[in-house]
Protein backbone atom coordinates (compact mmCIF):
# COMPACT_ATOMS: atom_id res chain seq x y z
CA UNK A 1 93.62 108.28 95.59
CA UNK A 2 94.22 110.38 92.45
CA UNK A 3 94.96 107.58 89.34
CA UNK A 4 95.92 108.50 85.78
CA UNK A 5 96.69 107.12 82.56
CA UNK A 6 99.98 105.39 83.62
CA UNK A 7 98.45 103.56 86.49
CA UNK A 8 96.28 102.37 84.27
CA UNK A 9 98.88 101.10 81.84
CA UNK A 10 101.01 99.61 84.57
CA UNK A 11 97.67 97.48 85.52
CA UNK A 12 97.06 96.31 81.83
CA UNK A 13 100.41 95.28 81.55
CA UNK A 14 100.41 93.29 85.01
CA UNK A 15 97.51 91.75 84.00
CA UNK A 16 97.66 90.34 80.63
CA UNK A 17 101.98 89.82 81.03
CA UNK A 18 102.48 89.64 84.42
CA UNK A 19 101.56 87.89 87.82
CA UNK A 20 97.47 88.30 85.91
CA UNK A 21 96.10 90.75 88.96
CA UNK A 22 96.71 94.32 90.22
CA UNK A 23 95.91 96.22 93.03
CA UNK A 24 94.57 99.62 93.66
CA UNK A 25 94.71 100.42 97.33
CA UNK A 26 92.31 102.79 99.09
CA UNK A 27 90.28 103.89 96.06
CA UNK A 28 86.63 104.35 98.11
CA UNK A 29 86.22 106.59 100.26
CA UNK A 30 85.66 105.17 104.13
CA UNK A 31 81.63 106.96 103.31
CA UNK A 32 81.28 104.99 100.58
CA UNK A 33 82.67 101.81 102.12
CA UNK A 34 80.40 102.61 105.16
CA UNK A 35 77.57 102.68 102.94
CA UNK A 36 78.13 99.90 100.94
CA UNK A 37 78.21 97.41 103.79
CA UNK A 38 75.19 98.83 105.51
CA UNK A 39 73.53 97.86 102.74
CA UNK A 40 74.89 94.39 102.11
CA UNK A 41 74.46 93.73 105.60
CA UNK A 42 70.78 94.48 104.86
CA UNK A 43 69.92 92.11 102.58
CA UNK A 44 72.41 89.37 104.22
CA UNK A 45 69.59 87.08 106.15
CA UNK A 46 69.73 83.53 107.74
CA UNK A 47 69.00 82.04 104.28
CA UNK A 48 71.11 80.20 102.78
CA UNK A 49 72.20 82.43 99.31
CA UNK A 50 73.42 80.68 96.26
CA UNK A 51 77.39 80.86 96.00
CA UNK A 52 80.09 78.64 94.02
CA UNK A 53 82.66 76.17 94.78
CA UNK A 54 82.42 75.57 98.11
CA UNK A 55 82.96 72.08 97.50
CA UNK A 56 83.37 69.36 100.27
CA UNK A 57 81.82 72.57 102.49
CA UNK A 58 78.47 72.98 101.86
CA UNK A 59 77.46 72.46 105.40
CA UNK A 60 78.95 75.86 106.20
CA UNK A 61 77.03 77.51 102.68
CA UNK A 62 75.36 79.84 105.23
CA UNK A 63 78.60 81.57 106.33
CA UNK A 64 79.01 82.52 102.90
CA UNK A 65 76.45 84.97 101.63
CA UNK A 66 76.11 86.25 98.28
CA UNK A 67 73.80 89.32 97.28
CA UNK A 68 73.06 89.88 93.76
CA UNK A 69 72.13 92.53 91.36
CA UNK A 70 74.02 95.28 93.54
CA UNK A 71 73.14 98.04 91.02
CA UNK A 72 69.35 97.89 92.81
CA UNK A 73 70.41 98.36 96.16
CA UNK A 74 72.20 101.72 96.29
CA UNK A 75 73.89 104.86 94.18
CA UNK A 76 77.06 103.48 95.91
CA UNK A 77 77.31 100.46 93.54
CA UNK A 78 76.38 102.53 90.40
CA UNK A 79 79.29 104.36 90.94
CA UNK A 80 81.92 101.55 91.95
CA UNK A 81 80.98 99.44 89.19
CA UNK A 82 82.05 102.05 86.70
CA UNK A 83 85.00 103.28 88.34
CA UNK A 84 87.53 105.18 86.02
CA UNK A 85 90.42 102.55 86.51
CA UNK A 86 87.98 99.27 85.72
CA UNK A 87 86.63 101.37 82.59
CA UNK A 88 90.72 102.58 81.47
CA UNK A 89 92.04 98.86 82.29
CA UNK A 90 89.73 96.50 80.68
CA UNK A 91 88.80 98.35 77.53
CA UNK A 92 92.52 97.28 77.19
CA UNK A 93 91.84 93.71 77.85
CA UNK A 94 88.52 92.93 76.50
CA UNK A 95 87.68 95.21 73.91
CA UNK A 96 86.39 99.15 73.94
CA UNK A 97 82.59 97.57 74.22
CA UNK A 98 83.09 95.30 77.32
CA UNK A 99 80.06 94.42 79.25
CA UNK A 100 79.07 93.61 82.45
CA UNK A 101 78.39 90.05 83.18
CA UNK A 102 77.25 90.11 87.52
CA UNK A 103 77.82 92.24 89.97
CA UNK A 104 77.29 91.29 93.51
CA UNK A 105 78.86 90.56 97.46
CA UNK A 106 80.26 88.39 98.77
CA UNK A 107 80.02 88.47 102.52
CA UNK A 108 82.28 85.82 104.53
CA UNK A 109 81.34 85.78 108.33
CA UNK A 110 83.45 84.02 110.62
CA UNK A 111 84.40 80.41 110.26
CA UNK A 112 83.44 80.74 106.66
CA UNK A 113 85.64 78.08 104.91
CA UNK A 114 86.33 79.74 102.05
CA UNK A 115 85.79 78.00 98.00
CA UNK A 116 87.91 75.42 96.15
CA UNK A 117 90.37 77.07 93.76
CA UNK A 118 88.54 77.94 90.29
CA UNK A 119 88.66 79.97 87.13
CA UNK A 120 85.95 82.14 86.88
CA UNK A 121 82.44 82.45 84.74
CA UNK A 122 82.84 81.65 81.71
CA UNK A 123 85.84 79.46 82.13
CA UNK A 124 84.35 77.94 85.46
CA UNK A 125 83.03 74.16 84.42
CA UNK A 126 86.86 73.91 82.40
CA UNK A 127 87.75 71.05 84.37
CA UNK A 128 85.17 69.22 81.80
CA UNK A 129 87.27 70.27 78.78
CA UNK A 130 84.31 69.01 76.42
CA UNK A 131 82.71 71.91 77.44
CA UNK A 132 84.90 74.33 75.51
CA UNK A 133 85.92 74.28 72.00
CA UNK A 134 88.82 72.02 71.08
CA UNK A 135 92.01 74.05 71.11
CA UNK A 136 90.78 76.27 73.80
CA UNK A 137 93.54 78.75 75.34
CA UNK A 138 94.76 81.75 77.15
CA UNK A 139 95.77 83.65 73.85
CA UNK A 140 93.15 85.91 75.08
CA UNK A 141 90.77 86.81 77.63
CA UNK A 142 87.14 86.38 77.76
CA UNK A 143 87.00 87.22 81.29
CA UNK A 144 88.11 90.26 83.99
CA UNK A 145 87.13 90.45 87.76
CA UNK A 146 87.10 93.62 90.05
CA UNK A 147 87.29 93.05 93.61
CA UNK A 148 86.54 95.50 96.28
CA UNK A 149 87.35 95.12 99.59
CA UNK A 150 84.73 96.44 102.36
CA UNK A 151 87.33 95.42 105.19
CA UNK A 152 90.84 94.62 105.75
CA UNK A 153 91.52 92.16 103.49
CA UNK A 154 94.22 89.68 105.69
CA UNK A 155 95.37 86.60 105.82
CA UNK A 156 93.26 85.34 108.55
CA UNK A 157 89.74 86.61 107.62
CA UNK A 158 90.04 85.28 104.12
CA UNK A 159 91.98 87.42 101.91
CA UNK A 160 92.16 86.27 98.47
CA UNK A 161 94.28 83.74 97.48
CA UNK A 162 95.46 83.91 93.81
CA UNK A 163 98.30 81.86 91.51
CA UNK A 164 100.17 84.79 89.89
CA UNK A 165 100.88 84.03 86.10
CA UNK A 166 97.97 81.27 86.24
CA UNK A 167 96.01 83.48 83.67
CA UNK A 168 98.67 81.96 81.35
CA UNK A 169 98.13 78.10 81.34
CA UNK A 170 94.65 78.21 79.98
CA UNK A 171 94.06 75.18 82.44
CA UNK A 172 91.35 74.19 85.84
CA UNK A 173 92.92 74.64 89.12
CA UNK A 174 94.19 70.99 90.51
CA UNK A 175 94.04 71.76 93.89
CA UNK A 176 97.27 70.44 95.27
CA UNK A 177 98.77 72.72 92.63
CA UNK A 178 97.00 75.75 93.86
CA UNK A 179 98.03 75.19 97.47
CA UNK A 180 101.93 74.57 96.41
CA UNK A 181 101.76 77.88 94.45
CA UNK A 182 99.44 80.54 96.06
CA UNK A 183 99.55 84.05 98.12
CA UNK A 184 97.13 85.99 99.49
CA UNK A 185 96.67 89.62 98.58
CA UNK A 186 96.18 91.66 101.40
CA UNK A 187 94.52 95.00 100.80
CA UNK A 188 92.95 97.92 103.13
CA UNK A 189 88.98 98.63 103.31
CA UNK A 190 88.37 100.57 100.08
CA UNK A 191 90.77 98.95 97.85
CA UNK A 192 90.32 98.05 93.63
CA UNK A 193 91.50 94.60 92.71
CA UNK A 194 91.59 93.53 89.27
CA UNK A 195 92.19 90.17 87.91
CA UNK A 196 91.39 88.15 84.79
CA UNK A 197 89.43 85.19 84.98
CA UNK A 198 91.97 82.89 84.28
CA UNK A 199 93.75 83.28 87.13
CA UNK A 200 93.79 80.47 89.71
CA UNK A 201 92.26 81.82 92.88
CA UNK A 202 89.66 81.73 95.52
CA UNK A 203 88.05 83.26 98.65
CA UNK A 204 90.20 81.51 101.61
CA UNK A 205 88.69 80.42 104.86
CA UNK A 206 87.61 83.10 107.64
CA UNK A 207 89.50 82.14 111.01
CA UNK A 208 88.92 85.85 112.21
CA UNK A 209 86.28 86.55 114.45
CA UNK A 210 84.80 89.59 111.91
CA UNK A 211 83.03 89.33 109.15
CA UNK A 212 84.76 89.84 105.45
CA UNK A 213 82.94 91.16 103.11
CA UNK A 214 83.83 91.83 99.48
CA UNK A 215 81.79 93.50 96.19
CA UNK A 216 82.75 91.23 92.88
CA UNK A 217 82.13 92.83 89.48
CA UNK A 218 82.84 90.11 86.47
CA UNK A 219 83.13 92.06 82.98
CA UNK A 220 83.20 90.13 79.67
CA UNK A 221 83.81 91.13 75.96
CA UNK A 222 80.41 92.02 74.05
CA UNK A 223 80.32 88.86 72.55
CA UNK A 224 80.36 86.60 75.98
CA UNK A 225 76.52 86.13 77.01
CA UNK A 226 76.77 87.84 80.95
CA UNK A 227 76.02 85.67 83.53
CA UNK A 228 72.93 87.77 84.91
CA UNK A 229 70.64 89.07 82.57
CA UNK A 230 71.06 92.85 83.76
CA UNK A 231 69.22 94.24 80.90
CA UNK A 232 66.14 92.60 82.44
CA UNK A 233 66.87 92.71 86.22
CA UNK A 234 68.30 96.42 86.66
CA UNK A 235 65.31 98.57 87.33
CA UNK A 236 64.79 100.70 84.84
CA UNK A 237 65.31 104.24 86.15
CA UNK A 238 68.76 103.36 86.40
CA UNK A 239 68.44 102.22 82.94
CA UNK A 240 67.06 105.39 81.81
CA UNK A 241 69.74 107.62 83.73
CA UNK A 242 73.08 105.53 83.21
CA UNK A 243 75.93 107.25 81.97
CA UNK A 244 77.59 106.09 78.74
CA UNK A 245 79.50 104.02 80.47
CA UNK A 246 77.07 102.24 82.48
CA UNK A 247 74.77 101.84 79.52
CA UNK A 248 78.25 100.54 77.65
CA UNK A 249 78.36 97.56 81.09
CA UNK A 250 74.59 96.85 80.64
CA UNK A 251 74.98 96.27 76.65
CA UNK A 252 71.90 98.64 76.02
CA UNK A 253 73.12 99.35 73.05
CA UNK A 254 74.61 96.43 71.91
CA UNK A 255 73.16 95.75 68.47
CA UNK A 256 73.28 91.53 68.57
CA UNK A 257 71.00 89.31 68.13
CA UNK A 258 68.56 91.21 66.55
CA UNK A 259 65.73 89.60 64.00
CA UNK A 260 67.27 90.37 60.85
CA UNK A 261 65.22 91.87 58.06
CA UNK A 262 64.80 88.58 55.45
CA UNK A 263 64.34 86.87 58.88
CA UNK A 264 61.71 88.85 59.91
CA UNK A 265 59.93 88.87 56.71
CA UNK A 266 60.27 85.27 56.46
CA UNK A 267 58.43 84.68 59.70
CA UNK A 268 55.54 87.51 58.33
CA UNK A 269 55.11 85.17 55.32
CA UNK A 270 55.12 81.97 57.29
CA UNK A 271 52.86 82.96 59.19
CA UNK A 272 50.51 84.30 56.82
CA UNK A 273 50.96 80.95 54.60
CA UNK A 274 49.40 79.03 58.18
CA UNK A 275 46.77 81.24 58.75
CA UNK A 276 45.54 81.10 55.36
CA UNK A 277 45.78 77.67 55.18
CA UNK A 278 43.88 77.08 58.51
């Protein structure tokens, strides 16, 4: 699927005025799909992997896998995390230096029950407002999710359910809300879904008998500490060849927090004062 610049305006609009998502269908190739599941399936085991609000399910955590730090485990995710319509659209949302914050599956096998309705990272513990600073609101965004779907995305093996407009309120997910208010986006194997974080939304349960598997890229403005510390877990020959773009996601060059020079020569003289003194 050949995008350009008006696609990508159409998708900034829809997600910072309208329903808050936007979908890109069919933007992997079927290889690339192909490839990306083999390799999730991979490092999918019988251990139980760390996910989020799963709530009153946590019995059933197992049917719900998670693998992290996707940039690791194959070219494939290199490339999808940086794709041309998730650099256009959210330089528009969260700044020209936006970073990544996780990238990683999600992998739903059958009778997975899905998570309660959220906001995402770092939004996600709002329903203790003390958290966040008083006044906290949706005047802007501190968050932006990609979605890719590695199957048919339906209604019955789980297909995302999202509140369109949510992204507005600035408010937790009450879950009787959600349910009033939701629809599920439906999407072919291959297919780019963007979405801020503020949108109410969540994986829905698997009553298919295939698995549903998904990649999840969160991006944040450069001033949002990421959720995984990339800079430290992304080997380092993908480091050394990333694109600009890539190195732009893994804030390689971001210049904050640094040990500032009066700092630094503070600390010298410190520590020259103790030793002298011992």
């Amino acid at each position: 699927m050949t995008l350009n610049e008006h696609d990508f305006n159409v998708a900034t609009e829809a997600l910072i005025e309208g329903p808050g998502y936007y979908l890109f269908p069919s933007v992997f190739s079927a290889e690339q799909v192909a490839e990306a599941n083999r390799i999730i399936n991979f490092h999918s085991n019988e251990a139980q992997a760390a996910t989020h609000f799963h709530g009153a399910h946590s019995d059933k955590v197992h049917l719900q896998r998670r693998v992290w730090n996707l940039l690791n485990k194959g070219d494939v995710f290199v490339d999808m995390v940086q794709h041309p319509a998730v650099m256009a659209v959210f330089s528009k949302v969260l700044g020209r230096n936006f970073i990544l914050g996780s990238f990683a599956a999600n992998r739903l096998l059958p009778g997975a029950p899905g998570q309660e309705p959220h906001v995402d990272y770092p939004y996600w513990d709002m329903h203790d407002i003390d958290e966040f600073p008083a006044g906290i609101n949706s005047s802007f965004h501190m968050n932006c999710q990609s979605l890719i779907s590695l199957h048919e995305f339906t209604a019955e093996n789980g297909a995302t359910g999202i509140v369109p407009h949510s992204q507005k309120r600035g408010v937790y997910p009450k879950a009787e809300e959600f349910e009033a208010e939701f629809i599920q986006v439906t999407a072919p194997p291959g297919s780019l879904l963007l979405f801020t974080g503020m949108n109410w939304h969540c994986s829905m349960p698997n009553n298919s008998d295939a698995e549903r598997t998904s990649i999840l890229g969160q991006y944040l403005p450069k001033f949002v500490k990421p959720m995984e510390n990339l800079l430290e877990s992304v080997n380092s020959d993908i480091q050394a060849s990333a694109s600009p773009a890539l190195r732009q996601l893994l804030g390689s060059d971001l210049r904050y927090p640094e040990l500032l020079e009066d700092a630094e020569a503070g600390n010298a003289e410190g520590r020259s004062a103790t030793e002298a003194a011992e």
